[in-house]
PDB file of N, CA and C in Angstrom:
ATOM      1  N   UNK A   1     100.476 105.101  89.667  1.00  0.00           N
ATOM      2  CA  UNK A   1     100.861 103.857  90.271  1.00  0.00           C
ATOM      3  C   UNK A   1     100.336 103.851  91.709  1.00  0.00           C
ATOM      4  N   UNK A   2      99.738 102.715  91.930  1.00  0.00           N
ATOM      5  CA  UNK A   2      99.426 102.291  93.457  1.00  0.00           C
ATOM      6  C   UNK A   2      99.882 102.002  94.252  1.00  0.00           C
ATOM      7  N   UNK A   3     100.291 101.827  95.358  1.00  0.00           N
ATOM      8  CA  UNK A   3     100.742 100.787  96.024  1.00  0.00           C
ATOM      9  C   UNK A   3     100.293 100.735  97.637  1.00  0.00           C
ATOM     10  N   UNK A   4     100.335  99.300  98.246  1.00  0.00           N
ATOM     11  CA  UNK A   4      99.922  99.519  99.359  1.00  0.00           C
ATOM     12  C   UNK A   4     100.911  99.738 100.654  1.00  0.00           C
ATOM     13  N   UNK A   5     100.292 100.577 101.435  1.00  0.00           N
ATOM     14  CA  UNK A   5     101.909 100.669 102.462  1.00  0.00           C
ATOM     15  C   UNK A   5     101.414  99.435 103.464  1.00  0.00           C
ATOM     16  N   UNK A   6     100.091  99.968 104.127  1.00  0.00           N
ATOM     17  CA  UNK A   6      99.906  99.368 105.419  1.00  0.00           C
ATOM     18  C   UNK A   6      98.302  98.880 105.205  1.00  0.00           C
ATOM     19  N   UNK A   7      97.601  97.376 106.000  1.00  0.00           N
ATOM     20  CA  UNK A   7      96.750  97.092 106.068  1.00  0.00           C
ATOM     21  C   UNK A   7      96.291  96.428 107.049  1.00  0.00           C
ATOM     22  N   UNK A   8      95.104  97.246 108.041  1.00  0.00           N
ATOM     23  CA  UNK A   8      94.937  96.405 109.188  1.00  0.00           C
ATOM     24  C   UNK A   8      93.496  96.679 109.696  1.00  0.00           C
ATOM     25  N   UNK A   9      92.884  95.669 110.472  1.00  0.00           N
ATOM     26  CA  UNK A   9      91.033  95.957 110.851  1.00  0.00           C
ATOM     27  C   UNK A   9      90.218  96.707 109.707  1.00  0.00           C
ATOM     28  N   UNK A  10      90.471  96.010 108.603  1.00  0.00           N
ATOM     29  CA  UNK A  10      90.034  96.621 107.439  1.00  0.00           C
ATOM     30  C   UNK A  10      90.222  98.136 106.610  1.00  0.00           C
ATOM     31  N   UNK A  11      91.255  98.408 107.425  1.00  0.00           N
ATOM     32  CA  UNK A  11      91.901 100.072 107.092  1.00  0.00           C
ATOM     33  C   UNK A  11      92.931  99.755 106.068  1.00  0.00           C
ATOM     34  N   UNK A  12      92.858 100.525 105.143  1.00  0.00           N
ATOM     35  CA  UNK A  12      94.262 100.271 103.819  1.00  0.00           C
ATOM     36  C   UNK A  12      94.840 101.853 103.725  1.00  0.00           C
ATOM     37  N   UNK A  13      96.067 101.864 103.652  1.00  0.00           N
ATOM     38  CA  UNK A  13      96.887 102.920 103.347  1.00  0.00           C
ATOM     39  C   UNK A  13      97.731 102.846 101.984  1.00  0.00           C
ATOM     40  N   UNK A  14      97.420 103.500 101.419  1.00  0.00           N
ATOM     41  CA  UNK A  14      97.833 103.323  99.524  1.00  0.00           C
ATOM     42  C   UNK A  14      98.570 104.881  99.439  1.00  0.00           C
ATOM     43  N   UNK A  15      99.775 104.024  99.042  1.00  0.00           N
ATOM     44  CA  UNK A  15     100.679 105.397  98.184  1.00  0.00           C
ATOM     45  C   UNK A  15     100.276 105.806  96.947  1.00  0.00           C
ATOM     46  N   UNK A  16     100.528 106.739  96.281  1.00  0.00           N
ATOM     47  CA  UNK A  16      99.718 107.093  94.733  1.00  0.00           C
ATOM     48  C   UNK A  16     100.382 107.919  94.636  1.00  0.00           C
ATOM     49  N   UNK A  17     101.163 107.619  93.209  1.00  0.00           N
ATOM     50  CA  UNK A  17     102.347 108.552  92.409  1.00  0.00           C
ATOM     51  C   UNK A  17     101.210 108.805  91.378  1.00  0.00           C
ATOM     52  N   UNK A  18     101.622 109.547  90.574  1.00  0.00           N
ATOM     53  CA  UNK A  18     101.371 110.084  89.123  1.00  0.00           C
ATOM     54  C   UNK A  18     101.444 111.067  88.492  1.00  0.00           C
ATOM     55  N   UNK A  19     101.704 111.239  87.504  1.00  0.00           N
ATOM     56  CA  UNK A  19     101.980 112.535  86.851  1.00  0.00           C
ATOM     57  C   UNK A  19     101.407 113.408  86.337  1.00  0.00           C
ATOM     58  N   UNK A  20     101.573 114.723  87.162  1.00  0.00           N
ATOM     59  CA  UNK A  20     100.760 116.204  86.951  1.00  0.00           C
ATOM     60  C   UNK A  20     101.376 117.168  85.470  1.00  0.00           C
ATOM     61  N   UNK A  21     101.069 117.958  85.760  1.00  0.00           N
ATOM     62  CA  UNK A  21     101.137 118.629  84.664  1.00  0.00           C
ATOM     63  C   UNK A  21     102.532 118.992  84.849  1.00  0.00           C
ATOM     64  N   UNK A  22     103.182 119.153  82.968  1.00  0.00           N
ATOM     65  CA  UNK A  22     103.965 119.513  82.712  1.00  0.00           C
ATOM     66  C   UNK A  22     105.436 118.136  83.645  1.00  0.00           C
ATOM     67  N   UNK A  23     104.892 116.750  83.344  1.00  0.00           N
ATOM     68  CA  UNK A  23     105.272 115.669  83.911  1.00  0.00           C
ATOM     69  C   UNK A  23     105.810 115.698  85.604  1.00  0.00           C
ATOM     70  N   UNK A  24     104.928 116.620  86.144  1.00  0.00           N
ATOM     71  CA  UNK A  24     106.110 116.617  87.286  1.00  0.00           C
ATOM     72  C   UNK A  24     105.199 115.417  88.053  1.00  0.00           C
ATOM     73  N   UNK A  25     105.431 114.560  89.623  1.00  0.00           N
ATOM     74  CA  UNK A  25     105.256 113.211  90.175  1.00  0.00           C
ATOM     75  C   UNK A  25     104.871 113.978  91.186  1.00  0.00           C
ATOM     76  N   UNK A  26     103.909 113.519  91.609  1.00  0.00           N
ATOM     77  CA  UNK A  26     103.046 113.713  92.718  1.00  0.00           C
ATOM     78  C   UNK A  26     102.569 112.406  93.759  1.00  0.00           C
ATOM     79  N   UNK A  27     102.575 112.832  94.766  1.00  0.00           N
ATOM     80  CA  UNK A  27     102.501 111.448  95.646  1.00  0.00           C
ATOM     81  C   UNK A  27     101.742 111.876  96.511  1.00  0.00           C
ATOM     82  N   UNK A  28     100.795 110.928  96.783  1.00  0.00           N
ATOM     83  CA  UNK A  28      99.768 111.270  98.176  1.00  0.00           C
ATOM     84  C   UNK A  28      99.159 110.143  98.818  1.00  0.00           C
ATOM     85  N   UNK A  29      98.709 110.110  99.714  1.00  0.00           N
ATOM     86  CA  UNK A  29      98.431 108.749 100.477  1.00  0.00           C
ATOM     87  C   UNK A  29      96.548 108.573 100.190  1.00  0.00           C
ATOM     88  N   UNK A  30      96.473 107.084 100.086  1.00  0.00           N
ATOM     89  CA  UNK A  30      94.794 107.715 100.314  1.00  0.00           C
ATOM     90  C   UNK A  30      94.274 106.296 101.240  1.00  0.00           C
ATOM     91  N   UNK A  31      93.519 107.004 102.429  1.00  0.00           N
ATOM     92  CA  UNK A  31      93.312 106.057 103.475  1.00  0.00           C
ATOM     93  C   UNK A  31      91.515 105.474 103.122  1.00  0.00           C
ATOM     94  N   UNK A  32      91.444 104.544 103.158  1.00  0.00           N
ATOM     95  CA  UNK A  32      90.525 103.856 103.307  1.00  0.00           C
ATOM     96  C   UNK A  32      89.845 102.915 104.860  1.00  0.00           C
ATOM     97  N   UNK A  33      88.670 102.747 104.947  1.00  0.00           N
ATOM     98  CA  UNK A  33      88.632 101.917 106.153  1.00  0.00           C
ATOM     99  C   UNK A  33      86.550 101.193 105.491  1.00  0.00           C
ATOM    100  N   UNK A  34      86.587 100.075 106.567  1.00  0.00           N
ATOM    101  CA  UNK A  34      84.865  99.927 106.955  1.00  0.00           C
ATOM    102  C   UNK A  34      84.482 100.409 107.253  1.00  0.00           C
ATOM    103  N   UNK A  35      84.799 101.657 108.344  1.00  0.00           N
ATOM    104  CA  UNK A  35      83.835 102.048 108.526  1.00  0.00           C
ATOM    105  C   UNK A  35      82.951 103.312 108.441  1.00  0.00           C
ATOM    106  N   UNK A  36      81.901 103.918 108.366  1.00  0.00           N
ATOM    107  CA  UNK A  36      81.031 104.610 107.827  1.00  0.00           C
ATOM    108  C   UNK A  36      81.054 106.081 107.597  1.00  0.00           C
ATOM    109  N   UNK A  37      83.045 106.104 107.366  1.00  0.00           N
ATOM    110  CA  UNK A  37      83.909 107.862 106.896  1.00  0.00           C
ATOM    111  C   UNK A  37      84.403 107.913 105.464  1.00  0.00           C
ATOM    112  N   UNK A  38      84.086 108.703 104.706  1.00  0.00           N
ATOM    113  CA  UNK A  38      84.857 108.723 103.580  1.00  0.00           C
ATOM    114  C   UNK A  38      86.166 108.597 103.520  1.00  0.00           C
ATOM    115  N   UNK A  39      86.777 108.772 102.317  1.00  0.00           N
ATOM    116  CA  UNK A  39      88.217 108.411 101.776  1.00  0.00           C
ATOM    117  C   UNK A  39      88.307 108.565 102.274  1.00  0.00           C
ATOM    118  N   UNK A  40      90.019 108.934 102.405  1.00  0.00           N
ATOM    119  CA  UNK A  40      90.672 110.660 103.129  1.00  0.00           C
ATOM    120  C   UNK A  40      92.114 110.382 102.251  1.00  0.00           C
ATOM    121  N   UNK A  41      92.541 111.823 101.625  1.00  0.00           N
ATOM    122  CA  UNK A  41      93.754 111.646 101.028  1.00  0.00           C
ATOM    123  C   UNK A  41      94.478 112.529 101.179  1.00  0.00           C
ATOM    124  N   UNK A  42      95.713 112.265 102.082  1.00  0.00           N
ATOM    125  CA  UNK A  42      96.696 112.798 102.774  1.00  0.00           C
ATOM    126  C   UNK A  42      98.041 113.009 101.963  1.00  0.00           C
ATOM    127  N   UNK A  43      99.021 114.341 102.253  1.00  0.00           N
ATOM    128  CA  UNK A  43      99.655 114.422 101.133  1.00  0.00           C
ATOM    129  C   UNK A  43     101.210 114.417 101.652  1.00  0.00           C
ATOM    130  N   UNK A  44     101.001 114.060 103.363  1.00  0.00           N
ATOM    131  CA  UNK A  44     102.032 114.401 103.967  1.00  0.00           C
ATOM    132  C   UNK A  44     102.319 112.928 104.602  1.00  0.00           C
ATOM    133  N   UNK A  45     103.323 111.756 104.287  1.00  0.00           N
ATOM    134  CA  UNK A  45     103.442 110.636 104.295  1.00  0.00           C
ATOM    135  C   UNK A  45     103.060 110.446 106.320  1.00  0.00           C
ATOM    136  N   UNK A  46     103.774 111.694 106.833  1.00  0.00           N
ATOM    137  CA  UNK A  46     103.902 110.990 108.562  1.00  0.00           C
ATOM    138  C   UNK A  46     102.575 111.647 108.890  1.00  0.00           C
ATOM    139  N   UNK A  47     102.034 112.455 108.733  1.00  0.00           N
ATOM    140  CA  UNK A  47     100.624 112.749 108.599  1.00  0.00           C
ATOM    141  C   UNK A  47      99.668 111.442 108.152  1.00  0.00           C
ATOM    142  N   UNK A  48      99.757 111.013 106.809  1.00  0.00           N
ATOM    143  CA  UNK A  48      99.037 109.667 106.793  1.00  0.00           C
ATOM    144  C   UNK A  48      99.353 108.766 107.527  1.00  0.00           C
ATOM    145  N   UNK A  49     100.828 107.972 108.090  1.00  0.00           N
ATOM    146  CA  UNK A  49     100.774 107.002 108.989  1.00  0.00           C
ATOM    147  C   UNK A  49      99.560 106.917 110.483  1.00  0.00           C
ATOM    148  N   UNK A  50     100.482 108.450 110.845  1.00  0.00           N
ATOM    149  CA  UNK A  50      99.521 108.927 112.219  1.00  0.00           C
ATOM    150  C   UNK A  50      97.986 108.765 112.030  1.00  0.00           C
ATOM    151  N   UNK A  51      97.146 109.256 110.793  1.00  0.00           N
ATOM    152  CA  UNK A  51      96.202 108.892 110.324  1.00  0.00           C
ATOM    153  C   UNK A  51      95.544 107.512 110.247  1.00  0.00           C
ATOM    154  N   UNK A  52      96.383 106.572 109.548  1.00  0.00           N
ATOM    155  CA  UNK A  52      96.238 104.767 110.094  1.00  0.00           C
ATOM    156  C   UNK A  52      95.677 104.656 111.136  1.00  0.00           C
ATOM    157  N   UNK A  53      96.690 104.968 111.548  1.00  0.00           N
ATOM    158  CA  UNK A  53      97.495 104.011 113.576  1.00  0.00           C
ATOM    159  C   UNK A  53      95.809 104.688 114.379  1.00  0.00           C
ATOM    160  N   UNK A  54      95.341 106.059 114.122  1.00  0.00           N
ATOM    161  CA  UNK A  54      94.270 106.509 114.937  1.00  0.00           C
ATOM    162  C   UNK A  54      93.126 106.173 114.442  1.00  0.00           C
ATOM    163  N   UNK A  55      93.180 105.644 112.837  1.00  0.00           N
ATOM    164  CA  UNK A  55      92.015 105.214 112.098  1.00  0.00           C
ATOM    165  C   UNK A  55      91.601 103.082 112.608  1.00  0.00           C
ATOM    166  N   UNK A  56      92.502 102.725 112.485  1.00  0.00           N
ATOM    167  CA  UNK A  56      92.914 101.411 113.144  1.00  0.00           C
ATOM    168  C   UNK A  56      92.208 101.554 114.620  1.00  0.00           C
ATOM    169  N   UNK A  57      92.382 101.988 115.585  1.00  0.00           N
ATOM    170  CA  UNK A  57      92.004 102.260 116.971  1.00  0.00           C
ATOM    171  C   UNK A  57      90.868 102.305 116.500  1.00  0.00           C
ATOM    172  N   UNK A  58      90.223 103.498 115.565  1.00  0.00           N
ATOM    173  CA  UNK A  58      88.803 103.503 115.790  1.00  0.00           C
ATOM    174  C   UNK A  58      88.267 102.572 115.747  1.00  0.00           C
ATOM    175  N   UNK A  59      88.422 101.567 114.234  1.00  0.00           N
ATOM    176  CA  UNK A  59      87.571 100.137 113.813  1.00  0.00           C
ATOM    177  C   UNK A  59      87.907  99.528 114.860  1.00  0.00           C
ATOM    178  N   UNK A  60      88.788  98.949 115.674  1.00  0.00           N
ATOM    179  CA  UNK A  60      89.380  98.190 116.536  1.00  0.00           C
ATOM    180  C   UNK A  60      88.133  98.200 117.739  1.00  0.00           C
ATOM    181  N   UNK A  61      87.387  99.590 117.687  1.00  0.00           N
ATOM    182  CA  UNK A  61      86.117  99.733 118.807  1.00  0.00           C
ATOM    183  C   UNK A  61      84.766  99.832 117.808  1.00  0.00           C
ATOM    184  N   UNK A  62      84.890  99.710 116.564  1.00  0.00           N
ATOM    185  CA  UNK A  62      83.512 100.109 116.183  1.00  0.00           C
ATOM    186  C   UNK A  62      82.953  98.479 115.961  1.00  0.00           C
ATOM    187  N   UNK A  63      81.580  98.527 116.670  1.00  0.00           N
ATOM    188  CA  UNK A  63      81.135  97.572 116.598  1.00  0.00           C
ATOM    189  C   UNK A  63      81.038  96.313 115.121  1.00  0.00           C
ATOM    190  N   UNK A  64      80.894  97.176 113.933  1.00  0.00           N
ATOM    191  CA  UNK A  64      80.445  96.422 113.041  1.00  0.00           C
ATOM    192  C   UNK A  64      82.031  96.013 112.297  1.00  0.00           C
ATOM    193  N   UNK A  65      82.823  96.146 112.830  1.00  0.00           N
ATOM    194  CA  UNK A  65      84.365  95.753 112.173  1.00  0.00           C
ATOM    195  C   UNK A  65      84.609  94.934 113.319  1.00  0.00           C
ATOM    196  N   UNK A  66      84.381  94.840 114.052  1.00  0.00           N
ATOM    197  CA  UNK A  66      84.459  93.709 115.354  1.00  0.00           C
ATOM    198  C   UNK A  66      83.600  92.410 114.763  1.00  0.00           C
ATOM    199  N   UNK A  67      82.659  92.449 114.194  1.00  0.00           N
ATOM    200  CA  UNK A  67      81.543  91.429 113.622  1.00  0.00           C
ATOM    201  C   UNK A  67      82.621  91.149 112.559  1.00  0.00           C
ATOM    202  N   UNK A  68      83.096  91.777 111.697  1.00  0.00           N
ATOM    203  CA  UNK A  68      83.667  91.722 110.611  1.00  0.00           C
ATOM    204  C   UNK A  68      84.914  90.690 111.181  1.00  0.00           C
ATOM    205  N   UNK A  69      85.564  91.041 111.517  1.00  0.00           N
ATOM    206  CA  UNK A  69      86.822  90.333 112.271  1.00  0.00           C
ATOM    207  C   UNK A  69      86.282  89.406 113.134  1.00  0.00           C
ATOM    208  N   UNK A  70      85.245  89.187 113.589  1.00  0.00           N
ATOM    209  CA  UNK A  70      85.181  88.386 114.321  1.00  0.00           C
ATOM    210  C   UNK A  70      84.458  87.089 113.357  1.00  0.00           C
ATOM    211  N   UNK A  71      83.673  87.233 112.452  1.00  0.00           N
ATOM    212  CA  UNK A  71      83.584  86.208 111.440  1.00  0.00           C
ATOM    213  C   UNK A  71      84.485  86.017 110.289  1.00  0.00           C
ATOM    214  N   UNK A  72      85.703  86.206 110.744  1.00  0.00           N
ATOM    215  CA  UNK A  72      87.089  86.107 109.792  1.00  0.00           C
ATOM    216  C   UNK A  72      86.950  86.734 108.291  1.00  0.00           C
ATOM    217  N   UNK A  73      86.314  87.906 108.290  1.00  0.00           N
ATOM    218  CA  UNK A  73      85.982  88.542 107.031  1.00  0.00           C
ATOM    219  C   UNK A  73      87.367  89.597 106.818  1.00  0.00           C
ATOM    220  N   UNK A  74      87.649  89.873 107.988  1.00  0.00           N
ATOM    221  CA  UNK A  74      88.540  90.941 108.242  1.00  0.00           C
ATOM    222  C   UNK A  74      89.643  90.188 108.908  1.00  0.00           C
ATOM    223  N   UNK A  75      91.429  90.843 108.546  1.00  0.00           N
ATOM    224  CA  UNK A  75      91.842  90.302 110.023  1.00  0.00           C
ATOM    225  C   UNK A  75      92.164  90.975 110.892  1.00  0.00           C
ATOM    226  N   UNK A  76      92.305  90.808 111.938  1.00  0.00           N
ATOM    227  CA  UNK A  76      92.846  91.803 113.299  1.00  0.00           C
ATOM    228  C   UNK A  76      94.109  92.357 112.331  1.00  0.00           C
TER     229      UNK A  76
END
């Protein structure tokens, strides 16, 4: 199961349950953004927030998410 926590300057933070072996639930965060870093999937929920909030700052200065947001593709 998916779900989204947080979404901002094109950065998404997605919770992700599912079940491992021998049914036990596993949960991990997986951060997404525009700009030009892979995934990243974090397994420690205040670890991923902190992750956002500093991933957010970055796009917030990278030029081509500024274009993005600034032709309403993205929102602030």
């Amino acid at each position: 199961m998916k779900k989204l926590v947080r979404a901002q300057a094109g950065v998404r933070l997605e919770r992700i349950e599912h079940l491992a072996a021998r049914q036990k639930r596993e949960t991990f965060f997986r951060l997404t953004t525009h700009r030009n870093t892979p995934e990243r999937l974090i397994f420690d929920e205040a670890e991923a927030r902190r992750a956002f909030a500093r991933e957010v700052a970055a796009s917030l200065e990278d030029d081509v998410v500024k274009g993005l947001i600034k032709n309403g593709v993205l929102d602030h």
